[in-house]
C-alpha atoms as a PDB file:
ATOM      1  CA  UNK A   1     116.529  94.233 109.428  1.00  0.00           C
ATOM      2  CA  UNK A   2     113.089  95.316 107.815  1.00  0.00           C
ATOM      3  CA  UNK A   3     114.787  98.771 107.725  1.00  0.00           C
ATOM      4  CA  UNK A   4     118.124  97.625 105.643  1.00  0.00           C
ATOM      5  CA  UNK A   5     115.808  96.126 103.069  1.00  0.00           C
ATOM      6  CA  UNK A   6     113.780  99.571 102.551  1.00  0.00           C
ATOM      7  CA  UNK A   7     117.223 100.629 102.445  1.00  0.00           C
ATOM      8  CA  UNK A   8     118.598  98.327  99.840  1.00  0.00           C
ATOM      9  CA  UNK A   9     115.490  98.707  97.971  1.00  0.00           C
ATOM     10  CA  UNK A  10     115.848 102.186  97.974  1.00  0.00           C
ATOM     11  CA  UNK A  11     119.723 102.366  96.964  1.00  0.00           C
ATOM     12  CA  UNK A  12     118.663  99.798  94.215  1.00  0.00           C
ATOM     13  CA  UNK A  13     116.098 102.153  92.969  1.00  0.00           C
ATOM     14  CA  UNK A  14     118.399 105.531  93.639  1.00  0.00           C
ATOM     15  CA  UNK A  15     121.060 104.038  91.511  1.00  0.00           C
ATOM     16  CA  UNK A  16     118.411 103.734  88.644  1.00  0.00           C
ATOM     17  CA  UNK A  17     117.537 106.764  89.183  1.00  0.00           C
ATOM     18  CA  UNK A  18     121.470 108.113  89.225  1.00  0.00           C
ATOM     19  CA  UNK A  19     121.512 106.994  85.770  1.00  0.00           C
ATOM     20  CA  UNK A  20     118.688 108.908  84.468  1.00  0.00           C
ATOM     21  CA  UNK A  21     120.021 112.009  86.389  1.00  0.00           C
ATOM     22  CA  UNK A  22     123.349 111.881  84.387  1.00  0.00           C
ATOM     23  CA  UNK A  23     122.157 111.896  81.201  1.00  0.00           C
ATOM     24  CA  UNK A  24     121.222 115.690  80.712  1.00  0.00           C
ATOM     25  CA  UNK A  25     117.445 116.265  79.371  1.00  0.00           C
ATOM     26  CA  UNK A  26     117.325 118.406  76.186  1.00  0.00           C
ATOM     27  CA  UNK A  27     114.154 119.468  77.234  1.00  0.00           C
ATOM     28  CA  UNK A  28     112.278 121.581  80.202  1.00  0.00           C
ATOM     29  CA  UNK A  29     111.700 118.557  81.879  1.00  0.00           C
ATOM     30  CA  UNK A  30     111.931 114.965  81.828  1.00  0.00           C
ATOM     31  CA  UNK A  31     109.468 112.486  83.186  1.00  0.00           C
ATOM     32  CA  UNK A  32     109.609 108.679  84.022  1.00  0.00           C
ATOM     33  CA  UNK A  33     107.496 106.300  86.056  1.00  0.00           C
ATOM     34  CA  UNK A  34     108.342 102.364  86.841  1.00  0.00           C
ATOM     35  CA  UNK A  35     106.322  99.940  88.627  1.00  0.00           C
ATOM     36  CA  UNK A  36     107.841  96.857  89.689  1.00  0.00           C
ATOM     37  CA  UNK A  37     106.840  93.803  92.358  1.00  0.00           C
ATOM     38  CA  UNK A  38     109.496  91.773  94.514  1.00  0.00           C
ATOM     39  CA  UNK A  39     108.879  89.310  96.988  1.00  0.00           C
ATOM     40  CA  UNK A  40     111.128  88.620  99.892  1.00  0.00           C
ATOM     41  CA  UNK A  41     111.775  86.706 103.461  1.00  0.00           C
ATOM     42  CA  UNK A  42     113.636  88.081 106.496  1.00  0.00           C
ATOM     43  CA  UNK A  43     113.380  87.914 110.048  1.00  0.00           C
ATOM     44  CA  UNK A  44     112.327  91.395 112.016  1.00  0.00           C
ATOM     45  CA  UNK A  45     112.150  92.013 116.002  1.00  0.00           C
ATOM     46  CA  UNK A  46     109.119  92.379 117.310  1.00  0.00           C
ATOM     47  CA  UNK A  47     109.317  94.615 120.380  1.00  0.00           C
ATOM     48  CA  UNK A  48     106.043  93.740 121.521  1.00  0.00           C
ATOM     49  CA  UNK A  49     106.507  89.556 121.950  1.00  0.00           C
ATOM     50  CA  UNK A  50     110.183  89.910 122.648  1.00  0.00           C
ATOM     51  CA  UNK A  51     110.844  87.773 119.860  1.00  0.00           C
ATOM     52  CA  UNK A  52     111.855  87.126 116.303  1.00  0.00           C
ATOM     53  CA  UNK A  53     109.519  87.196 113.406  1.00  0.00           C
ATOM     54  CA  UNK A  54     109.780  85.075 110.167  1.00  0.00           C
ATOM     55  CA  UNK A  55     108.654  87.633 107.998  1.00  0.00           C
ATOM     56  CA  UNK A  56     107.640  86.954 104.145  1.00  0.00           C
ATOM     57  CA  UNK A  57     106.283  90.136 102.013  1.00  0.00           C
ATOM     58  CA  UNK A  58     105.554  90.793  98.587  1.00  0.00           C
ATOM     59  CA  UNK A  59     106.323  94.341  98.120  1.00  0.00           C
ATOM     60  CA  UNK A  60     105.074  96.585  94.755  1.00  0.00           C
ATOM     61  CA  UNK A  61     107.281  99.859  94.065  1.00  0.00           C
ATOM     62  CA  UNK A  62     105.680 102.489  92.135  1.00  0.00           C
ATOM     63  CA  UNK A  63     108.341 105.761  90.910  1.00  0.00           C
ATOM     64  CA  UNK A  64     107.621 108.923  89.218  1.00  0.00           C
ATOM     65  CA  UNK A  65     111.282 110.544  88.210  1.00  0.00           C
ATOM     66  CA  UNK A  66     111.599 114.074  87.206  1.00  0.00           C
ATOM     67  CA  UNK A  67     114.522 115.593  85.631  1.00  0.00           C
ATOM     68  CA  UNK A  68     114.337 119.577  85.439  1.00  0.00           C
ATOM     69  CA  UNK A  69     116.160 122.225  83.349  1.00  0.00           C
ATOM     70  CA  UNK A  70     118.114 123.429  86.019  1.00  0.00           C
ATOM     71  CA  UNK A  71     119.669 119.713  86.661  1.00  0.00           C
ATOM     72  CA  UNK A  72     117.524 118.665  89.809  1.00  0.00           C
ATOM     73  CA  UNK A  73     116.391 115.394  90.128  1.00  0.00           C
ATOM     74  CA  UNK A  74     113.507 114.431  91.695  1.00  0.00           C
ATOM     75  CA  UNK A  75     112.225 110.874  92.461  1.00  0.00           C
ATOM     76  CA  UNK A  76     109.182 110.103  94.554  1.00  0.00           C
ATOM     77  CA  UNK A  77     108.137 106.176  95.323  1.00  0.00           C
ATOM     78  CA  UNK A  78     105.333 104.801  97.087  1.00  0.00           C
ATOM     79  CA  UNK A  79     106.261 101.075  98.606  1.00  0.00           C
ATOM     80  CA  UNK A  80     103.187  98.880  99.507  1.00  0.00           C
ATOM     81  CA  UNK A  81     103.392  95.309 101.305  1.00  0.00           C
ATOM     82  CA  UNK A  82     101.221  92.533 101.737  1.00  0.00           C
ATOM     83  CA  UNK A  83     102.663  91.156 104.924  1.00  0.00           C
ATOM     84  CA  UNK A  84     102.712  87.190 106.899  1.00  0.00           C
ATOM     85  CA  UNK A  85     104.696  87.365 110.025  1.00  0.00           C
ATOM     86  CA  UNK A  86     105.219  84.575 112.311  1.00  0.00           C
ATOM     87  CA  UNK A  87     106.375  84.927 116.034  1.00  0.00           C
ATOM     88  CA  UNK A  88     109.508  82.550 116.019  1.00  0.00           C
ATOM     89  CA  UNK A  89     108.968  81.406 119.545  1.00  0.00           C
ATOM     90  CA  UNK A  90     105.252  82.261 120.261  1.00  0.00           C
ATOM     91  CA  UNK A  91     104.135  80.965 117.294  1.00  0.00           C
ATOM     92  CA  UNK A  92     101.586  84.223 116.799  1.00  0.00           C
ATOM     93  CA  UNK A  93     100.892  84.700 112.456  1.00  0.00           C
ATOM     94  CA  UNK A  94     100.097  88.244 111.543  1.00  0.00           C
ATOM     95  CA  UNK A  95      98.889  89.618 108.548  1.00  0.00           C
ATOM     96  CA  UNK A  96      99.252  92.836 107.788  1.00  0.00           C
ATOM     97  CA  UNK A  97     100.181  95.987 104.910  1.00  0.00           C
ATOM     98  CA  UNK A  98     102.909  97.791 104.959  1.00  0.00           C
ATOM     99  CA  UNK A  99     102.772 101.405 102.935  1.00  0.00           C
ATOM    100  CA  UNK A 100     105.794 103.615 102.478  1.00  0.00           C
ATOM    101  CA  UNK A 101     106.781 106.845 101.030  1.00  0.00           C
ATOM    102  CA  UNK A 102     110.361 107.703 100.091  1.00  0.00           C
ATOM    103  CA  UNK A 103     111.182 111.042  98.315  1.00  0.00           C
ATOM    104  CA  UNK A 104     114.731 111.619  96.523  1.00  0.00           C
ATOM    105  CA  UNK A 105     116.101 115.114  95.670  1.00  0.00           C
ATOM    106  CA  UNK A 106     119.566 115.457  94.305  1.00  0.00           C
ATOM    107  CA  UNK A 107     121.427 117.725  91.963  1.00  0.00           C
ATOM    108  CA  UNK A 108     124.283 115.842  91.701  1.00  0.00           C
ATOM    109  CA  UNK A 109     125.817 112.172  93.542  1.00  0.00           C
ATOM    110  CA  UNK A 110     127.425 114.464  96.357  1.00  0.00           C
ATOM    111  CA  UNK A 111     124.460 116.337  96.977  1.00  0.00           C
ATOM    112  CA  UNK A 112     120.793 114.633  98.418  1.00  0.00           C
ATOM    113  CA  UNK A 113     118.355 114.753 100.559  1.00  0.00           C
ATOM    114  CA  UNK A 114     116.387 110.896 100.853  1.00  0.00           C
ATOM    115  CA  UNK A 115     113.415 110.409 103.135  1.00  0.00           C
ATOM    116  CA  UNK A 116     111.383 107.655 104.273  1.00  0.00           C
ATOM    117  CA  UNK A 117     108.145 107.712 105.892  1.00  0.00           C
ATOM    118  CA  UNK A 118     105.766 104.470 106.598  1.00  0.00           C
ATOM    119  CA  UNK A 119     103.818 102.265 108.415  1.00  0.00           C
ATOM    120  CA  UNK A 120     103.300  98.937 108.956  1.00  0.00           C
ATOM    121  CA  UNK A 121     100.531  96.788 110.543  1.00  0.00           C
ATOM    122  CA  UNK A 122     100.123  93.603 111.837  1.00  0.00           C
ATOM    123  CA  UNK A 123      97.043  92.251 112.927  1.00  0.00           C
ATOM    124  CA  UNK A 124      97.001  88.563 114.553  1.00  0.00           C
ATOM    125  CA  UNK A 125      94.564  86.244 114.963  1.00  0.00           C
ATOM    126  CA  UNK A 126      92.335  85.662 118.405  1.00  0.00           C
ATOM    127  CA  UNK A 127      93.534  87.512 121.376  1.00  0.00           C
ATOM    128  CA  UNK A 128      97.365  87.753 120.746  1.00  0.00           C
ATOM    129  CA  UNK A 129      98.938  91.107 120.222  1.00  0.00           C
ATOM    130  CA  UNK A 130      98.779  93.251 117.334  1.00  0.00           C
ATOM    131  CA  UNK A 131     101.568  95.210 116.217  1.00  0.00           C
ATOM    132  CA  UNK A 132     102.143  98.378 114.485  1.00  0.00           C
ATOM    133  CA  UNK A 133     105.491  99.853 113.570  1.00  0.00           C
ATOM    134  CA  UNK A 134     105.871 103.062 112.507  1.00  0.00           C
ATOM    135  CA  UNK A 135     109.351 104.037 110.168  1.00  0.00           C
ATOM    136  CA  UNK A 136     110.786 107.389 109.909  1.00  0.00           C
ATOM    137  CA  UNK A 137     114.431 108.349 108.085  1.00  0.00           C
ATOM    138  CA  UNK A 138     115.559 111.051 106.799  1.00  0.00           C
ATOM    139  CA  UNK A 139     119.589 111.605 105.470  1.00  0.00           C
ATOM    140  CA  UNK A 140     121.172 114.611 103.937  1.00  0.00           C
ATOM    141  CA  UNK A 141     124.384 114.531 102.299  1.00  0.00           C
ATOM    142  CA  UNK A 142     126.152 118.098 101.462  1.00  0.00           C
ATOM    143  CA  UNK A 143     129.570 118.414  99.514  1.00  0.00           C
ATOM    144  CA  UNK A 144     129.627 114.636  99.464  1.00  0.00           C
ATOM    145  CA  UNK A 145     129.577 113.938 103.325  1.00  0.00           C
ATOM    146  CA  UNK A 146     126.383 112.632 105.415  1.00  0.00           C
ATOM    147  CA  UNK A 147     125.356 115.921 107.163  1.00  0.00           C
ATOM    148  CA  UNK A 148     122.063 114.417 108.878  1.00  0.00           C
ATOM    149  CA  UNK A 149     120.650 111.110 109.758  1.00  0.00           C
ATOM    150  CA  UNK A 150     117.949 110.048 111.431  1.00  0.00           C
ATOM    151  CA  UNK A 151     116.162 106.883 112.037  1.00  0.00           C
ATOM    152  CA  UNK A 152     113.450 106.134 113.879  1.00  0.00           C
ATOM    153  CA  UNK A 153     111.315 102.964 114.663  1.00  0.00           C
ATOM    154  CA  UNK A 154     108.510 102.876 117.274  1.00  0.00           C
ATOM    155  CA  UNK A 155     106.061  99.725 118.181  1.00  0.00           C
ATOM    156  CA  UNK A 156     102.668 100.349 118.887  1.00  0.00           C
ATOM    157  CA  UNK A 157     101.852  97.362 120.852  1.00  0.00           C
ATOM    158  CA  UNK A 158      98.159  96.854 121.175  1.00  0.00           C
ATOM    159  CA  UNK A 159      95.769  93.938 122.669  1.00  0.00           C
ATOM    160  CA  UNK A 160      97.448  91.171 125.242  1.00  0.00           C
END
């Protein structure tokens, strides 16, 4: 779930970016940067209690956009999160950060490479388990079909 926000987020900010991309730059280069903060709840498995989380974040994007001569876009985003989690059946509250890197290079809408690299940790309180998930994706699309995709989550389950 955690990953098809990143994901929406992303797409959201792609599609910004799309519209920069189409309007050709009269000069060498162009450069843009946007900040923006979003807050939102979801619930994300937590491999390590077998359970549920109630998950709240509030999540600051910072882009840097790039739009060269030769028509290649480039958009590179850093994604941090303050983090609550709460263990729907244990109970457990983590807090935590969350910091991710996404990098978007595209010529034109049929061709892209997107990837998304981050971490996120979540520390309880007392003995119960602390959790850290690591988030890896990567997708290239050639001649407007998805010629690699890859996603990968791992839990780092440490403590009890």
């Amino acid at each position: 779930m955690k990953r098809l926000m990143i994901v929406f987020t992303t797409l959201t900010l792609t599609a910004s970016a799309a519209g920069a991309f189409l309007v050709k730059a009269g000069a060498q280069a162009r450069n843009q940067s946007s900040k923006f903060v979003v807050t939102e709840s979801f619930e994300f498995p937590n491999e390590c209690t077998s359970e549920l989380m109630d998950v709240t974040d509030t999540t600051t994007v910072t882009c840097h956009d790039q739009l060269r001569a030769d028509g290649r876009f480039s958009e590179k985003c850093e994604i941090r999160q303050d983090v609550t989690a709460i263990g729907e059946t244990t109970g457990i509250v983590w807090q935590g950060t969350a910091t991710f890197k996404d990098d978007f290079v595209t010529v034109d809408p049929c061709n892209f490479t997107f990837s998304n690299r981050g971490v996120i940790h979540l520390i309880s309180h007392g003995p119960a388990v602390n959790t850290i998930i690591t988030i890896d994706q990567f997708v290239r699309k050639q001649d407007c079909a998805i010629t690699d995709e890859q996603h990968v989550t791992d839990f780092d389950c440490r403590g009890r």
